[in-house]
C-alpha atoms as a PDB file:
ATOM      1  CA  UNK A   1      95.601  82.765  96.433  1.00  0.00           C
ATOM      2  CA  UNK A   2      91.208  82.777  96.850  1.00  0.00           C
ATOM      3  CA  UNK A   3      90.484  84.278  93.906  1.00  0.00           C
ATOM      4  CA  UNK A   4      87.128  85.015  91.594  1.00  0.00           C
ATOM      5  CA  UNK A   5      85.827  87.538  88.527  1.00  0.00           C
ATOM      6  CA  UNK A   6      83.225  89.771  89.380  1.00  0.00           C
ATOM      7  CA  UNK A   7      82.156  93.487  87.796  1.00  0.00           C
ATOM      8  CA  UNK A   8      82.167  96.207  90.007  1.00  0.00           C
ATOM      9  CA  UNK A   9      79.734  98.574  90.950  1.00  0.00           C
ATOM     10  CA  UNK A  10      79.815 101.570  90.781  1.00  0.00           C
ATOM     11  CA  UNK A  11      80.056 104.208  94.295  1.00  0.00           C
ATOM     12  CA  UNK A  12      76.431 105.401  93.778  1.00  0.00           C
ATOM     13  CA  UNK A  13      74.881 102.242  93.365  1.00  0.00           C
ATOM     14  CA  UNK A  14      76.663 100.578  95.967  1.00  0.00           C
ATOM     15  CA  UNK A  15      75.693 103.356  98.208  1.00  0.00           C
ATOM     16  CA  UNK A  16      71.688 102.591  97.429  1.00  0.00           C
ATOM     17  CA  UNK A  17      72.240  98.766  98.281  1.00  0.00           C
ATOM     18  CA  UNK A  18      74.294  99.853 101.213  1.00  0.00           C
ATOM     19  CA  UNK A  19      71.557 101.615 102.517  1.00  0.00           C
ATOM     20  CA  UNK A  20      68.777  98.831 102.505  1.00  0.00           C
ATOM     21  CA  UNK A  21      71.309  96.531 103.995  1.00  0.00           C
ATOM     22  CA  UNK A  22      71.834  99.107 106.614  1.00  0.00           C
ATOM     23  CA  UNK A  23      67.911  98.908 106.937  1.00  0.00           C
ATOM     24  CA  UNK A  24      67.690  95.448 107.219  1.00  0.00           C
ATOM     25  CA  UNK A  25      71.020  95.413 109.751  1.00  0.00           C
ATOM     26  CA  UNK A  26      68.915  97.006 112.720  1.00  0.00           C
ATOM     27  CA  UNK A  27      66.314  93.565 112.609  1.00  0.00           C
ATOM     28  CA  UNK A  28      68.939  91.506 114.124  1.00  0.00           C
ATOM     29  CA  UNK A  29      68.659  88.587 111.523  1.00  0.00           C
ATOM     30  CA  UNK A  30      71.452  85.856 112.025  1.00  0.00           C
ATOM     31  CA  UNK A  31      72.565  87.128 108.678  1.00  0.00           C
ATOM     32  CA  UNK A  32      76.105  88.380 107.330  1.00  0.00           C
ATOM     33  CA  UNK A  33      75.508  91.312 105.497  1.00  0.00           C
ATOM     34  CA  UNK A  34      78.082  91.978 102.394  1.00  0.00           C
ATOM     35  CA  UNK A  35      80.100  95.120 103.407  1.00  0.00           C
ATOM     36  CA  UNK A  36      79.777  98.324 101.370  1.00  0.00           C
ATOM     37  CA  UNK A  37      83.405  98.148  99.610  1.00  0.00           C
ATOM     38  CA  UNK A  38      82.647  94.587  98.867  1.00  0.00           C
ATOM     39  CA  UNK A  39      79.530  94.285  96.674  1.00  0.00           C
ATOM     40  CA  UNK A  40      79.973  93.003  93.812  1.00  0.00           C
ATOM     41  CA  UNK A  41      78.441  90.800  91.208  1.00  0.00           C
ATOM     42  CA  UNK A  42      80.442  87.209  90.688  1.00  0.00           C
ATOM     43  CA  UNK A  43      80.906  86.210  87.042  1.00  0.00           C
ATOM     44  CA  UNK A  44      83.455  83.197  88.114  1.00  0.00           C
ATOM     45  CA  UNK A  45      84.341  81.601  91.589  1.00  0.00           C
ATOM     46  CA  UNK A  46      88.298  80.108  90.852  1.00  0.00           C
ATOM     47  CA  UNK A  47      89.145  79.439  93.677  1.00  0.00           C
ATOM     48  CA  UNK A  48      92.775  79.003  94.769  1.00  0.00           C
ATOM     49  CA  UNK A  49      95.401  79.902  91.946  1.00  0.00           C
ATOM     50  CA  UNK A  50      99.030  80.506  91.686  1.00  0.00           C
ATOM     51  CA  UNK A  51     100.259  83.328  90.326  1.00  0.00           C
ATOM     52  CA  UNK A  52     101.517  80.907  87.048  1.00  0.00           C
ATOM     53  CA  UNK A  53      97.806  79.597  87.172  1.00  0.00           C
ATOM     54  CA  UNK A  54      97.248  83.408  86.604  1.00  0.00           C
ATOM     55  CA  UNK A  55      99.178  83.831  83.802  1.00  0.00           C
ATOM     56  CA  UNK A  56      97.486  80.864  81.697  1.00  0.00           C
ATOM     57  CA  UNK A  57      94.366  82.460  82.260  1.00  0.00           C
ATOM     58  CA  UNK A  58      94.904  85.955  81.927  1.00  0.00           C
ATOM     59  CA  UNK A  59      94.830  85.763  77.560  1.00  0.00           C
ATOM     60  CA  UNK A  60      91.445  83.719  77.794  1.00  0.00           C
ATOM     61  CA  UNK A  61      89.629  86.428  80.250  1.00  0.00           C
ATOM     62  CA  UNK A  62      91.539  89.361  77.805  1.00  0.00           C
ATOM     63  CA  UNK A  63      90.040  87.583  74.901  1.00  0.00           C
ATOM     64  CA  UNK A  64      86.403  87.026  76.299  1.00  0.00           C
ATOM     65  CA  UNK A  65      86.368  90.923  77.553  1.00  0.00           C
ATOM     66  CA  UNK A  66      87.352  91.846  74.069  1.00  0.00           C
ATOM     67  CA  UNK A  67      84.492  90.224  72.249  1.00  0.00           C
ATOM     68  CA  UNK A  68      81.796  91.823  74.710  1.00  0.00           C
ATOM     69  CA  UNK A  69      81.413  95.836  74.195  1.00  0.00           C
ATOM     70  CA  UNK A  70      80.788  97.864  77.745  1.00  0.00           C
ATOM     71  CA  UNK A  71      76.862  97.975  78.478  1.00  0.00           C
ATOM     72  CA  UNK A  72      74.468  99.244  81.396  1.00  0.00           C
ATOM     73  CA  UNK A  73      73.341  97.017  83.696  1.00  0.00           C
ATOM     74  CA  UNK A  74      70.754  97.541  86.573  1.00  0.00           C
ATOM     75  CA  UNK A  75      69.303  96.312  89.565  1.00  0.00           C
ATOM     76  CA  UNK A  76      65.844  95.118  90.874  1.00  0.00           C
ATOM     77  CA  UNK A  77      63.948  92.801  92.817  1.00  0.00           C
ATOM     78  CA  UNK A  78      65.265  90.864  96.205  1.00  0.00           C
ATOM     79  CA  UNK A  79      65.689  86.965  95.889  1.00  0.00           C
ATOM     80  CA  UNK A  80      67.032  84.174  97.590  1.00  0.00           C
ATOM     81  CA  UNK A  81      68.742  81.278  97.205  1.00  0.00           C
ATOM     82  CA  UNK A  82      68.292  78.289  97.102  1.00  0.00           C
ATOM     83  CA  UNK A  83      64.134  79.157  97.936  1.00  0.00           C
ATOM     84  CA  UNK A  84      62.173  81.121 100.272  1.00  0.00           C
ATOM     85  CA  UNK A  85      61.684  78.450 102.426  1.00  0.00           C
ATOM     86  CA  UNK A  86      64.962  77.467 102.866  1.00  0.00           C
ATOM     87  CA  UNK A  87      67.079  80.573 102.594  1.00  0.00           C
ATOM     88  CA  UNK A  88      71.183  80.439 102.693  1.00  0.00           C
ATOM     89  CA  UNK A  89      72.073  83.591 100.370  1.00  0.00           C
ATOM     90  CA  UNK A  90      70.146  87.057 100.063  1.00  0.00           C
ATOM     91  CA  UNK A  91      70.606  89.106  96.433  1.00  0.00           C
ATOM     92  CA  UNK A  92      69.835  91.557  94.136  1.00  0.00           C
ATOM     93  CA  UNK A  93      68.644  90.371  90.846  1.00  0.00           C
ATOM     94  CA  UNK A  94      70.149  92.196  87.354  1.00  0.00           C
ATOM     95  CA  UNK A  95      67.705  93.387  85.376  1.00  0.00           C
ATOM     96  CA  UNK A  96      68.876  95.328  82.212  1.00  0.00           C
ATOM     97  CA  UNK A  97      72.175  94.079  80.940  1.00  0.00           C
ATOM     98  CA  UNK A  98      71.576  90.288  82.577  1.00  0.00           C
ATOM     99  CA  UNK A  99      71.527  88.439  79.244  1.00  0.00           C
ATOM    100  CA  UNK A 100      74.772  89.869  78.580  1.00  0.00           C
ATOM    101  CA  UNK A 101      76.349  89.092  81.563  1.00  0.00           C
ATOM    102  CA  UNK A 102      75.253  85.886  81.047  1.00  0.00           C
ATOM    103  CA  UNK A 103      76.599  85.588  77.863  1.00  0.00           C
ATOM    104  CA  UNK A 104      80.089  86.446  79.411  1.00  0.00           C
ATOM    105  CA  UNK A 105      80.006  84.057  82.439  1.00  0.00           C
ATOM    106  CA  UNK A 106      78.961  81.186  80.331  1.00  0.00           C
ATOM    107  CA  UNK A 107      82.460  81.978  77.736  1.00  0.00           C
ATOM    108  CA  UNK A 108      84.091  82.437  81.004  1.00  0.00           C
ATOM    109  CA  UNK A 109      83.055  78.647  81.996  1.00  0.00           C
ATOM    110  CA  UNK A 110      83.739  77.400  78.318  1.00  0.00           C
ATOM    111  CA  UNK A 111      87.074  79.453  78.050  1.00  0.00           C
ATOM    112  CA  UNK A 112      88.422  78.701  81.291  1.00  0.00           C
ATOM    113  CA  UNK A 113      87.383  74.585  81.247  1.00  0.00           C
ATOM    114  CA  UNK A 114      90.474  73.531  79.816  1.00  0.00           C
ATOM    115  CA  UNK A 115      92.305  74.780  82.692  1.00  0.00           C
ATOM    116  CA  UNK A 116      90.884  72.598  84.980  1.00  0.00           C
ATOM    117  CA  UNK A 117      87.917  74.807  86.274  1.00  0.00           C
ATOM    118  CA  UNK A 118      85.019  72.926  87.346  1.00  0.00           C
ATOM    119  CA  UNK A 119      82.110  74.617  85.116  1.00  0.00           C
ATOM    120  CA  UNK A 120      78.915  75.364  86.895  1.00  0.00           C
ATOM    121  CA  UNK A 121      75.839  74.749  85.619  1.00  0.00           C
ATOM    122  CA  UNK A 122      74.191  77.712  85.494  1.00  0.00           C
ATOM    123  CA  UNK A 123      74.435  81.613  85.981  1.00  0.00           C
ATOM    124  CA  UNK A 124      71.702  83.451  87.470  1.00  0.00           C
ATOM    125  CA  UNK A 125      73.141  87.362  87.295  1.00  0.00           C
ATOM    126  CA  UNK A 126      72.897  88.705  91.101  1.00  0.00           C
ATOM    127  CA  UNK A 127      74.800  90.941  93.788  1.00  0.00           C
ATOM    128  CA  UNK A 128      74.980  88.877  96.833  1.00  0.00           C
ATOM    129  CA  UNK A 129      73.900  91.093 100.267  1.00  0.00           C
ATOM    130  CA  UNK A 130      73.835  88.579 102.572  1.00  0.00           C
ATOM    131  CA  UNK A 131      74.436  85.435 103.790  1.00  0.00           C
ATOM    132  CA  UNK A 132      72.099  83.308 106.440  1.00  0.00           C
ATOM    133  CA  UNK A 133      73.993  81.894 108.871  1.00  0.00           C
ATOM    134  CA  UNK A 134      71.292  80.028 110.489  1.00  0.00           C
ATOM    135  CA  UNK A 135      67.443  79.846 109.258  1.00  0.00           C
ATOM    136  CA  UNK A 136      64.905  82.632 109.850  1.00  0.00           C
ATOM    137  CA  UNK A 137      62.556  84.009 107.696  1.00  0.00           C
ATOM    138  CA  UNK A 138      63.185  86.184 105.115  1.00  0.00           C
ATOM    139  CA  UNK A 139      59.243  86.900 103.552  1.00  0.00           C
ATOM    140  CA  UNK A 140      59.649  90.666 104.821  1.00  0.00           C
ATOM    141  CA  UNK A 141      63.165  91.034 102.997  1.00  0.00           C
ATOM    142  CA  UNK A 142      61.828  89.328  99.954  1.00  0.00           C
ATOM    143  CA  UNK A 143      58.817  91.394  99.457  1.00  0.00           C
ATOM    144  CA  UNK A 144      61.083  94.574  99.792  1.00  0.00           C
ATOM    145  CA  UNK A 145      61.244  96.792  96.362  1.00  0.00           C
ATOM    146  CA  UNK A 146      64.762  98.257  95.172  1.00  0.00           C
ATOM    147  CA  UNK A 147      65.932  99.423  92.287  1.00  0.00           C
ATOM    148  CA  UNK A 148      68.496 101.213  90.567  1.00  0.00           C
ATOM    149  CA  UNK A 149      69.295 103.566  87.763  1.00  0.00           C
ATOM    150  CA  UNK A 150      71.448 101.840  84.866  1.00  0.00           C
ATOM    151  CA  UNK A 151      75.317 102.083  85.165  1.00  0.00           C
ATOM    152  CA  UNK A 152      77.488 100.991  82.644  1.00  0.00           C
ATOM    153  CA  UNK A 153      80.022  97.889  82.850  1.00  0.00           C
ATOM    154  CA  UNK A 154      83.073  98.427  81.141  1.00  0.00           C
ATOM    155  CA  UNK A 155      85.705  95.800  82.722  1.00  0.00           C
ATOM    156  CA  UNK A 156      85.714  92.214  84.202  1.00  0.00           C
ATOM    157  CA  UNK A 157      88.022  92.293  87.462  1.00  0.00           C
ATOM    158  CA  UNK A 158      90.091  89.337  88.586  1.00  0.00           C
ATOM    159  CA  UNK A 159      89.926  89.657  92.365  1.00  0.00           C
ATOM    160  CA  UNK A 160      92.000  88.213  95.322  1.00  0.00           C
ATOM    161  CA  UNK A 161      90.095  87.357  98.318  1.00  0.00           C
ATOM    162  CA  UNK A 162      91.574  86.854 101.775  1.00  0.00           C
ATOM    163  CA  UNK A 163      88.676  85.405 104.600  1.00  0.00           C
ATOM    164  CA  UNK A 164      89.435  87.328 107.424  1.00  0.00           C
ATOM    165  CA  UNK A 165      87.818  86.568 110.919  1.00  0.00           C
ATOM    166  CA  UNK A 166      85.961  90.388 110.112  1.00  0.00           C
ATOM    167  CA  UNK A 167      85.018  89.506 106.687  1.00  0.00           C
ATOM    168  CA  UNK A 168      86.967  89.462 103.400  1.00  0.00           C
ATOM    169  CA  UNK A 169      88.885  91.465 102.310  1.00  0.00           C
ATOM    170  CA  UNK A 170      89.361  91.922  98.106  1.00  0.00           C
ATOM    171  CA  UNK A 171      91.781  93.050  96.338  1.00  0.00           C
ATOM    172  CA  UNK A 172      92.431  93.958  92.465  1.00  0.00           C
ATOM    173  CA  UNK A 173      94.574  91.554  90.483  1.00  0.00           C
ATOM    174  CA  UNK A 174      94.124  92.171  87.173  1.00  0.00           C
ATOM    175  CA  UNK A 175      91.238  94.438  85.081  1.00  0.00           C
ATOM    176  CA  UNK A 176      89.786  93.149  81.729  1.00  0.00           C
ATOM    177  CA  UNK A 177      88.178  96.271  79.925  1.00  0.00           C
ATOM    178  CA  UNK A 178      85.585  95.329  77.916  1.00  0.00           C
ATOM    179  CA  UNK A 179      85.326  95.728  73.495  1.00  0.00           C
END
């Protein structure tokens, strides 16, 4: 099974970002814009696991959620990756409560190393909206504002993904609470 660890938003927030992508939907951009019920921010892309992969992991998530106590996060500014010029993936940067979902990716990447995970190099805490399936310019999008009131993050979620020809579809695995 496709699987990754994200935090979820919550309904209200996810409404907000829903709304500028709906905004954005009606330019007819050659872009794939992240469905409501699936925004989400990604702490760790795994990729395919079996469910005995699972259970090897499972204690070192539990025991990097423990250390980390819940915390508000929020949401500002619209980037891209990998540059303006050159744009492949449209997001959300976090604002309050990045450094400490940095701190937990990067023990995710130490933590789950020995189990054969390729570690990335480095985190950069965003929500994905869209994905650009074939250049055009995104200097309008970019210079957009959004923001959003703090919510808290309580849990990591481990998260199935099955690529549909529609879009993915996720589904709940297993739910770390944080502290």
């Amino acid at each position: 099974m496709r699987t990754f660890l994200a935090v979820e938003i919550p309904q209200h927030i996810r409404k907000k970002i829903d709304t500028f992508i709906q905004e954005e939907t009606g330019k007819n951009l050659p872009v794939k814009w992240v469905k409501f019920e699936n925004l989400h921010i990604t702490l760790k892309f795994l990729g395919e696991i079996d469910d005995k992969k699972k259970k090897e992991i499972t204690p070192a998530i539990q025991e990097v959620a423990k250390k980390y106590p819940s915390f508000n996060m929020s949401l500002e500014s619209v980037g891209c990756f990998p540059s303006p010029r050159n744009p492949r993936v449209l997001w959300i940067g976090a604002k309050e409560g990045s450094e400490q979902l940095c701190a937990i990716a990067q023990e995710l990447e130490e933590k789950l190393a020995p189990f054969g995970f390729e570690e990335e190099k480095r985190f950069h805490a965003h929500l994905t909206i869209g994905r650009i399936k074939k250049f055009c310019k995104v200097d309008d999008i970019l210079d957009k504002e959004i923001k959003t009131n703090s919510f808290p993050i309580t849990s990591i979620t481990l998260f199935k993904s099955t690529l549909k020809p529609e879009g993915p579809i996720y589904e709940e695995l297993a739910r770390f609470n944080l502290g």
